[in-house]
C-alpha atoms as a PDB file:
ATOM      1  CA  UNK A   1      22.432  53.594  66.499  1.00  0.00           C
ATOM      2  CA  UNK A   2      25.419  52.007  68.206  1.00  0.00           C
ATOM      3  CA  UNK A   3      28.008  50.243  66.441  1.00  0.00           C
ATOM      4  CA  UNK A   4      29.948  47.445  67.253  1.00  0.00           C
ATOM      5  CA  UNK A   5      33.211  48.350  68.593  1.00  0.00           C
ATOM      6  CA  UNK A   6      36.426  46.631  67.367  1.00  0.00           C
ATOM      7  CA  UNK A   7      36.780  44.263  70.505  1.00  0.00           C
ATOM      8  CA  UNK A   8      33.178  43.310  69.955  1.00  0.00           C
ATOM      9  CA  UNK A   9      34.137  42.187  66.360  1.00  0.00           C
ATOM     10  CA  UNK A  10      36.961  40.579  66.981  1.00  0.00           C
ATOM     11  CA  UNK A  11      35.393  38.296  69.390  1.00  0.00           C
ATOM     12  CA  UNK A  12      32.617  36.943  66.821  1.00  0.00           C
ATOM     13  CA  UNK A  13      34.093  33.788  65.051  1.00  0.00           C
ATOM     14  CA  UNK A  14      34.766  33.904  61.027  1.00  0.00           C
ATOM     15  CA  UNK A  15      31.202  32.318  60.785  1.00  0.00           C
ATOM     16  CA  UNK A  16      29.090  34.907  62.922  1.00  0.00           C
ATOM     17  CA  UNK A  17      31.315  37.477  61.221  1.00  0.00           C
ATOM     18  CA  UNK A  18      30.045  36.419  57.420  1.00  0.00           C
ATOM     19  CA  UNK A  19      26.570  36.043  58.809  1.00  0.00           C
ATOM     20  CA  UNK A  20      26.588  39.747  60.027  1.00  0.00           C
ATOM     21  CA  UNK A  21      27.639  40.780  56.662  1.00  0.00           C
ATOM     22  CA  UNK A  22      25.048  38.681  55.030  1.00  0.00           C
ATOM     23  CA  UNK A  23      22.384  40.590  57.125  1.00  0.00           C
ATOM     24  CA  UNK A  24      23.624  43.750  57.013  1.00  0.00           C
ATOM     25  CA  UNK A  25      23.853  43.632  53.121  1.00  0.00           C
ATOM     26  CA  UNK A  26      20.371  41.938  52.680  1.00  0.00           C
ATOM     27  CA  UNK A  27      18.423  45.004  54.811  1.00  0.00           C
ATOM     28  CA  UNK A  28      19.699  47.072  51.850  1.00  0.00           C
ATOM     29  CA  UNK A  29      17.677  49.012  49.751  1.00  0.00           C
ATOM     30  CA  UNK A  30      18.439  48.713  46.086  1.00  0.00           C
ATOM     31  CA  UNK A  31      18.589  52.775  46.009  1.00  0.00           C
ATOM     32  CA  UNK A  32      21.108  52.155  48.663  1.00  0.00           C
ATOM     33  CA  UNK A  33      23.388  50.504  46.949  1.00  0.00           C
ATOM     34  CA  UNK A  34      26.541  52.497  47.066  1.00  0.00           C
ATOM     35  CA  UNK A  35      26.837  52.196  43.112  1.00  0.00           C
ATOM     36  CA  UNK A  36      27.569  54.848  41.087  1.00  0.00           C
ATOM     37  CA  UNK A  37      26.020  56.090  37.668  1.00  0.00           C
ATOM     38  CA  UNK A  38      27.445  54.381  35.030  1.00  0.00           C
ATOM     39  CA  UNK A  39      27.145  51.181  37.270  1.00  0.00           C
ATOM     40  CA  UNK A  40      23.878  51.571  38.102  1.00  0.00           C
ATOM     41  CA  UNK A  41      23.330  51.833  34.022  1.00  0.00           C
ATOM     42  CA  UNK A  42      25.317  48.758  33.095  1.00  0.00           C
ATOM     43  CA  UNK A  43      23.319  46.880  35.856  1.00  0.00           C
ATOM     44  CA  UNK A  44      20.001  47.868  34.359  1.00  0.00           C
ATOM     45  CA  UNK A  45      21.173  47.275  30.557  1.00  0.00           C
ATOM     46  CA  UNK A  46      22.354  43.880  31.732  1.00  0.00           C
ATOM     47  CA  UNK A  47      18.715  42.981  33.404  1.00  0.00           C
ATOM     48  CA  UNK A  48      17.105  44.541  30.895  1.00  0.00           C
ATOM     49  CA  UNK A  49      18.625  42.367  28.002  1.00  0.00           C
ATOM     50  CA  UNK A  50      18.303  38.689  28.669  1.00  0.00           C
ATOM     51  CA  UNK A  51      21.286  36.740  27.678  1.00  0.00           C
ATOM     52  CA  UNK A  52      21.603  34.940  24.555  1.00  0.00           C
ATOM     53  CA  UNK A  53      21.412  31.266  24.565  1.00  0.00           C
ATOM     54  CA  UNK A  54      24.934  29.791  24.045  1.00  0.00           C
ATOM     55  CA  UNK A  55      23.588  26.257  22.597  1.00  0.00           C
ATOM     56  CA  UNK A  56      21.308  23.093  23.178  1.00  0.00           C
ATOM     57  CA  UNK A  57      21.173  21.657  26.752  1.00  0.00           C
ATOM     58  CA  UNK A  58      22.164  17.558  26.479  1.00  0.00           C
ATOM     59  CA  UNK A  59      18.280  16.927  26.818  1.00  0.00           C
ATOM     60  CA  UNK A  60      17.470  18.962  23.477  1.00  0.00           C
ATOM     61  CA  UNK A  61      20.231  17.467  21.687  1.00  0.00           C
ATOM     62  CA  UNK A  62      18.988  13.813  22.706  1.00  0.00           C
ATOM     63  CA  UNK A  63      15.642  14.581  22.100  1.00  0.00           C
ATOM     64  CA  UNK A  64      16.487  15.667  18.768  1.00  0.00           C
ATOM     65  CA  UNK A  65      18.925  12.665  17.946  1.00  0.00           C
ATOM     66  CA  UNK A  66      15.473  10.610  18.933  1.00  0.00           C
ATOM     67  CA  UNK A  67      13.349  12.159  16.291  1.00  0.00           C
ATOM     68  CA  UNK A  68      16.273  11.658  13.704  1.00  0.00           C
ATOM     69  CA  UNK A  69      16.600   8.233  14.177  1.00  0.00           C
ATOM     70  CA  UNK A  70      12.647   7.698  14.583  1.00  0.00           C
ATOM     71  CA  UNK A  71      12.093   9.712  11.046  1.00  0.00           C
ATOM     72  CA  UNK A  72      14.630   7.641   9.609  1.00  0.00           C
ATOM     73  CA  UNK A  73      13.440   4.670  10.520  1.00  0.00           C
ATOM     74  CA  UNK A  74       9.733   5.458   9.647  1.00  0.00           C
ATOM     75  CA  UNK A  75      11.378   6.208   6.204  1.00  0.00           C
ATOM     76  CA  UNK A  76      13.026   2.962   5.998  1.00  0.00           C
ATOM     77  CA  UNK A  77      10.037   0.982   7.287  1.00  0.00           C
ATOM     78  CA  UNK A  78       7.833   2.353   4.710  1.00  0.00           C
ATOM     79  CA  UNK A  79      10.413   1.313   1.472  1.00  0.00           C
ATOM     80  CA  UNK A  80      10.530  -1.592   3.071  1.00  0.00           C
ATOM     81  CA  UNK A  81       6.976  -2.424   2.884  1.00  0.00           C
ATOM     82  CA  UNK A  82       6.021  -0.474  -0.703  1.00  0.00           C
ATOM     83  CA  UNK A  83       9.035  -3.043  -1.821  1.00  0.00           C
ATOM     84  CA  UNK A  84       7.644  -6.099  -0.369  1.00  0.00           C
ATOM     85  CA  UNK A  85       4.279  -5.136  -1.861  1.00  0.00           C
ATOM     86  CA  UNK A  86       5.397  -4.402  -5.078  1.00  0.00           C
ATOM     87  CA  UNK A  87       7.364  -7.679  -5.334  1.00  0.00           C
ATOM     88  CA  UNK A  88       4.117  -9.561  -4.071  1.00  0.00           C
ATOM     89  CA  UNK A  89       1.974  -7.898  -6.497  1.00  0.00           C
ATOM     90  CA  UNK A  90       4.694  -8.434  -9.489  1.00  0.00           C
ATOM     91  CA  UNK A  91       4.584 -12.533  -8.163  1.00  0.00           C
ATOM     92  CA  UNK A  92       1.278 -12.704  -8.371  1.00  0.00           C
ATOM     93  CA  UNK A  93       0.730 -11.288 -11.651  1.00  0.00           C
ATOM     94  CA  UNK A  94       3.219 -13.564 -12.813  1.00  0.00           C
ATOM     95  CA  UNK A  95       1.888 -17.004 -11.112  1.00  0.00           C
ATOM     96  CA  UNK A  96      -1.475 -15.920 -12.789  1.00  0.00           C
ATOM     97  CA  UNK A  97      -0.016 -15.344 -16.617  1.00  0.00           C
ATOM     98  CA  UNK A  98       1.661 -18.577 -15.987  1.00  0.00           C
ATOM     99  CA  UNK A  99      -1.413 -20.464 -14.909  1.00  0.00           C
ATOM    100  CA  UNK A 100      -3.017 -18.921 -17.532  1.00  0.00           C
ATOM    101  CA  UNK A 101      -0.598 -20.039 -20.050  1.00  0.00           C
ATOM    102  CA  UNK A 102      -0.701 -23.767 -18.188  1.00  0.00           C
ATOM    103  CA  UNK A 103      -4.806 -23.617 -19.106  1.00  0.00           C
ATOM    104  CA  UNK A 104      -4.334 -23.052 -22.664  1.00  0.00           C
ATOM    105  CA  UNK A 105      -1.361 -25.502 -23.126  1.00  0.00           C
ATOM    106  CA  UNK A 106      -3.954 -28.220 -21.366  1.00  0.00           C
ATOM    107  CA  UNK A 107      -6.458 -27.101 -23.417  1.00  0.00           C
ATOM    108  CA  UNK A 108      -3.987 -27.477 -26.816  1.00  0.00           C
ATOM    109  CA  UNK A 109      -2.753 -30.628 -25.446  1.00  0.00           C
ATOM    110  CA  UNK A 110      -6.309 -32.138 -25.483  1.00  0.00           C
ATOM    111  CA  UNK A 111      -7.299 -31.519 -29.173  1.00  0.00           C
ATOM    112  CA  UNK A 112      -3.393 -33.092 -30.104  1.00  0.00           C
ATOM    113  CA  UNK A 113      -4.731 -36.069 -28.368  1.00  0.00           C
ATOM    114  CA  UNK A 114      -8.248 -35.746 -29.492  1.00  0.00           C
ATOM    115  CA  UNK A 115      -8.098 -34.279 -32.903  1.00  0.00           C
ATOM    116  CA  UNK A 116     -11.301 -35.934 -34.209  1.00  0.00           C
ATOM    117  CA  UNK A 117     -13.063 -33.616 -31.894  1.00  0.00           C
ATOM    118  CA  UNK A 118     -11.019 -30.784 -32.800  1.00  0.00           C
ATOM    119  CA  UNK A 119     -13.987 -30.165 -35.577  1.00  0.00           C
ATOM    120  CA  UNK A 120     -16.943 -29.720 -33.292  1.00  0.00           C
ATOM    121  CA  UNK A 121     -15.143 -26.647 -31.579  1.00  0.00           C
ATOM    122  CA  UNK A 122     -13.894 -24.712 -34.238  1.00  0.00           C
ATOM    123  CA  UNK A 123     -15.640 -26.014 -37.918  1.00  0.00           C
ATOM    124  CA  UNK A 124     -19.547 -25.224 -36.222  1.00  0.00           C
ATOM    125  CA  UNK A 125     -19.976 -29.312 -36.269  1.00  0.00           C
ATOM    126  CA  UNK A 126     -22.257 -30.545 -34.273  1.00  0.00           C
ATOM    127  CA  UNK A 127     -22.578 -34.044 -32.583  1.00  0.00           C
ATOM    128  CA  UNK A 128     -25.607 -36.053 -31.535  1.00  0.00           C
ATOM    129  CA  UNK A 129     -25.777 -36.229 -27.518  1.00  0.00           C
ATOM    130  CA  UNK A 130     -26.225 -40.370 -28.584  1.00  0.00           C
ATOM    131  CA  UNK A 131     -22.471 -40.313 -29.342  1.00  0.00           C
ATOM    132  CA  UNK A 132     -20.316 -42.124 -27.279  1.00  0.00           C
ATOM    133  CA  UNK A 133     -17.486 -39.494 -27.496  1.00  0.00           C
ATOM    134  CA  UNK A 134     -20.303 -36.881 -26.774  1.00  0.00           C
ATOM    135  CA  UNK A 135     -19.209 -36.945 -22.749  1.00  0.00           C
ATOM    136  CA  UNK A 136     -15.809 -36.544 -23.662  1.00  0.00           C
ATOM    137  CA  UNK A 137     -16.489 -33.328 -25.744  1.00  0.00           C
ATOM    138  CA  UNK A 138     -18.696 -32.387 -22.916  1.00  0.00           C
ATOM    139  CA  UNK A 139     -15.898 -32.513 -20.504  1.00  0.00           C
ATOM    140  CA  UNK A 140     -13.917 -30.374 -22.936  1.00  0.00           C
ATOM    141  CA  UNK A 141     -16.732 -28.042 -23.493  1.00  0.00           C
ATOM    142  CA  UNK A 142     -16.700 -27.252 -19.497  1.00  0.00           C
ATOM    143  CA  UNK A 143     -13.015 -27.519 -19.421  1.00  0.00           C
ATOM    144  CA  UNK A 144     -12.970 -24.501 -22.104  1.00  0.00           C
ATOM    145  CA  UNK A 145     -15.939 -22.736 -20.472  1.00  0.00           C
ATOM    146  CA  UNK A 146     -13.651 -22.563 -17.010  1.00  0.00           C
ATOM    147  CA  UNK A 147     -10.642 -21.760 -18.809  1.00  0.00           C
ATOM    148  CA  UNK A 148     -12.877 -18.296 -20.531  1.00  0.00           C
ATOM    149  CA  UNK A 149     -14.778 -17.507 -17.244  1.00  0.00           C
ATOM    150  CA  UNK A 150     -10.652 -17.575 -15.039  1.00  0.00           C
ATOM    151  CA  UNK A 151      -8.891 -15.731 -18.030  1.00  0.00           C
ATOM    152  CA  UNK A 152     -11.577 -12.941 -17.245  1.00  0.00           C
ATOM    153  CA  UNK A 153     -11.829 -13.021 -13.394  1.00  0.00           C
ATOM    154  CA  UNK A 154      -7.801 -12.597 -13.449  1.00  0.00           C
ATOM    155  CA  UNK A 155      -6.852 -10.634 -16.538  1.00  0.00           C
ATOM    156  CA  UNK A 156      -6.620  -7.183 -14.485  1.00  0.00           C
ATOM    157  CA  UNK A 157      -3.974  -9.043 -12.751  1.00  0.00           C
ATOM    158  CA  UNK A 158      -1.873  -9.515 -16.182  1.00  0.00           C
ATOM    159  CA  UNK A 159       1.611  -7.947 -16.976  1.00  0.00           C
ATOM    160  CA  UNK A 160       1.184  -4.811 -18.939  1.00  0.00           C
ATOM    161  CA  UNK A 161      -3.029  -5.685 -19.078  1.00  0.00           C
ATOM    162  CA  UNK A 162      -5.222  -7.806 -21.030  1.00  0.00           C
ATOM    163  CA  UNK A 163      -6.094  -8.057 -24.461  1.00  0.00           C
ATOM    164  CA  UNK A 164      -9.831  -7.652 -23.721  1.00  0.00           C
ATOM    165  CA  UNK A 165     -11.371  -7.325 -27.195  1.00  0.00           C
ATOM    166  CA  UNK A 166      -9.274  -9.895 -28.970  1.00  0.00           C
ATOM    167  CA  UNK A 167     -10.102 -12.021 -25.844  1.00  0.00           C
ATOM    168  CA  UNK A 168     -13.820 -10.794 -26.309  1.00  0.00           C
ATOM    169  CA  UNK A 169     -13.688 -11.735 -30.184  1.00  0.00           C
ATOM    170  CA  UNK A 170     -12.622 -15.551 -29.717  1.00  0.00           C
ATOM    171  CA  UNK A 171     -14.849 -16.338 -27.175  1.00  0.00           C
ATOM    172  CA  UNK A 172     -17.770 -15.040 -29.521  1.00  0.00           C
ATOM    173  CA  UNK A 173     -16.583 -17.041 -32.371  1.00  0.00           C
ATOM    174  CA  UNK A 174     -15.992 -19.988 -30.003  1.00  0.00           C
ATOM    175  CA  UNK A 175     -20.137 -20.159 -29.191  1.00  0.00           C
ATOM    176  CA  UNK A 176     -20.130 -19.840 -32.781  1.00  0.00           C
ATOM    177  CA  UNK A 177     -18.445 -22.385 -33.974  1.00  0.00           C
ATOM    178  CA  UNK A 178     -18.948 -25.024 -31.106  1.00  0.00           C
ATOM    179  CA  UNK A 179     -22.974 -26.009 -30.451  1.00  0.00           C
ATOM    180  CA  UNK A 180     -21.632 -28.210 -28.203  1.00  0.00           C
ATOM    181  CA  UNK A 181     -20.247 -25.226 -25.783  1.00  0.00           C
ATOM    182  CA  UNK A 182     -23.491 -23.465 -26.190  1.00  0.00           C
ATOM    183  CA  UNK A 183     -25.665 -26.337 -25.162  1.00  0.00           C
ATOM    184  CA  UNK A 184     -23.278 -27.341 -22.567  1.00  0.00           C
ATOM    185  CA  UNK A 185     -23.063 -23.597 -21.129  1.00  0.00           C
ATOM    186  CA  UNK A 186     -27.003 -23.738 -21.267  1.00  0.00           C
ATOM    187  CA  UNK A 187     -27.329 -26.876 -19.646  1.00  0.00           C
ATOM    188  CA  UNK A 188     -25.274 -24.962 -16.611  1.00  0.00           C
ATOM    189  CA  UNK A 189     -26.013 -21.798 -16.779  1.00  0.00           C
ATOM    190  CA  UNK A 190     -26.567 -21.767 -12.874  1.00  0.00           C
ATOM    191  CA  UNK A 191     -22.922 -22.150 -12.410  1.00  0.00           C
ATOM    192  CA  UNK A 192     -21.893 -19.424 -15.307  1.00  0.00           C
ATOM    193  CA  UNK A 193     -24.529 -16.713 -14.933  1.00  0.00           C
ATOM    194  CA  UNK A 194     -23.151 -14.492 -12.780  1.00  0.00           C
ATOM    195  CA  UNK A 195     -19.019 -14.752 -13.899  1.00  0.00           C
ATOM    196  CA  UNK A 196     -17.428 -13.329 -16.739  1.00  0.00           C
ATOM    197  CA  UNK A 197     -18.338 -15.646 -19.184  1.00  0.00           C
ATOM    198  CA  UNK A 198     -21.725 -15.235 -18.529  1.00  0.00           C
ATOM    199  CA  UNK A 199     -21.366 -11.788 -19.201  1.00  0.00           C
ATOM    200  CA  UNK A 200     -19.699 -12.526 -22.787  1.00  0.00           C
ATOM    201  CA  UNK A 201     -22.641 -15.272 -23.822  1.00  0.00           C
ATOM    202  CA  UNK A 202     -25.323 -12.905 -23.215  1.00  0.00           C
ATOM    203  CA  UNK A 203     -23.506 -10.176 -25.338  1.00  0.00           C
ATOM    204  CA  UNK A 204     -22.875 -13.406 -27.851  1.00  0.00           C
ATOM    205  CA  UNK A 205     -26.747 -13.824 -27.774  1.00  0.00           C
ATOM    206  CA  UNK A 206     -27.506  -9.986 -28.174  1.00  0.00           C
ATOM    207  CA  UNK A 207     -25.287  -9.611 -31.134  1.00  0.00           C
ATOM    208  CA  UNK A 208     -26.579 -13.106 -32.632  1.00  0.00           C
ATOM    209  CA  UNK A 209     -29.969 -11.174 -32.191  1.00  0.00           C
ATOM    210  CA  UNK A 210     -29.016  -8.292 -33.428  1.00  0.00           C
ATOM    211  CA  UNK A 211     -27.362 -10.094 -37.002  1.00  0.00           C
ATOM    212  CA  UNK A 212     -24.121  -8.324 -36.330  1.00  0.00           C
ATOM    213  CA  UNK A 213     -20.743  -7.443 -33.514  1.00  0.00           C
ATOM    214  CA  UNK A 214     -21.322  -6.051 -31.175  1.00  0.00           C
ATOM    215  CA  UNK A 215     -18.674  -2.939 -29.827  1.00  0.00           C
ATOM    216  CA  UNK A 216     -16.537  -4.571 -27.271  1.00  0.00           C
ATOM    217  CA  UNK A 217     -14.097  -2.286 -24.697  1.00  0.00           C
END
């Protein structure tokens, strides 16, 4: 093979001069490498061994940040809401003891302005339907049937629970000390059958059957 003589070299440009080198160095072999043994080592170690990663690329580190900040907020979200629940539950509870309380003041407030009728709702007197203040203990009658049946339907929503039994207890000496509030309970037992204080009569009637209390939870 002939070789390029000096003249001929010198008359290629810089660029057609690199270019030759480029192709002369790429037909190569790599067992022609004119390396010797401890280089040809080292080169092989350093393929061998890949190189260690110095840190996170700007991508990783901002994908990262992103699940920070999206865990965070998550976090914050959720205290938010278990907050605004807890206060909502605690307002209700308390606009329902208070409209509880409201009931039984209304209810108090009635026999201070009625007090002659106080007797036929808590000394067992009874009055003849022919009385002319019979509607008005009537309307009392329902008014303390409705205030029984809505202390029941809300009491698991009470502060710190509700007195069940004691509530249980004055009901059933309520129908046992007002006729009137049993016959008016009878007379609409459509509309109380199926609430809470329909529940508590027929107990009231089992245990009136049965000549003694019955166990209350």
């Amino acid at each position: 093979m002939e070789l390029l003589t000096q003249d001929e070299l010198v008359r290629l440009t810089p660029p057609e001069r690199l270019a030759l080198i480029s192709q002369l160095w790429d037909s190569l072999e790599d067992d022609q490498l004119p390396l010797t043994v401890a280089q040809r080592a080292e080169l092989d170690n350093r393929l061998a061994t890949p190189e260690p990663k110095t840190g996170m690329s700007r991508f990783e580190k901002l994908s990262l940040l992103l699940s920070a900040l999206s865990l965070i907020i998550s976090v914050v979200g959720f205290s938010f809401v278990w907050l605004q629940l807890d206060s909502a539950n605690k307002s209700l509870k308390t606009g329902i003891y208070a409209n509880m309380s409201n009931w039984t003041f209304e209810l108090d407030r009635t026999f201070l302005e009625h007090p002659d009728l106080r007797p036929y709702f808590f000394d067992g007197k009874d009055m003849d339907p022919s009385d002319p203040r019979y509607p008005k203990a009537e309307s009392i009658a329902e008014l303390l049937l409705d205030n029984f049946d809505s202390m029941l339907e809300f009491s698991p929503y009470f502060p710190g629970g509700a007195p069940h039994q004691g509530w249980t207890i004055w009901m059933h000496d309520s129908f046992d000390n007002s006729p009137i509030l049993v016959r008016t309970i009878e007379k609409d037992w459509r509309q109380y059958e199926h609430g809470p204080i329909g529940r508590i009569y027929k107990e009231w009637q089992s245990e009136k059957t049965s000549g003694g209390r019955v166990a209350h939870p």
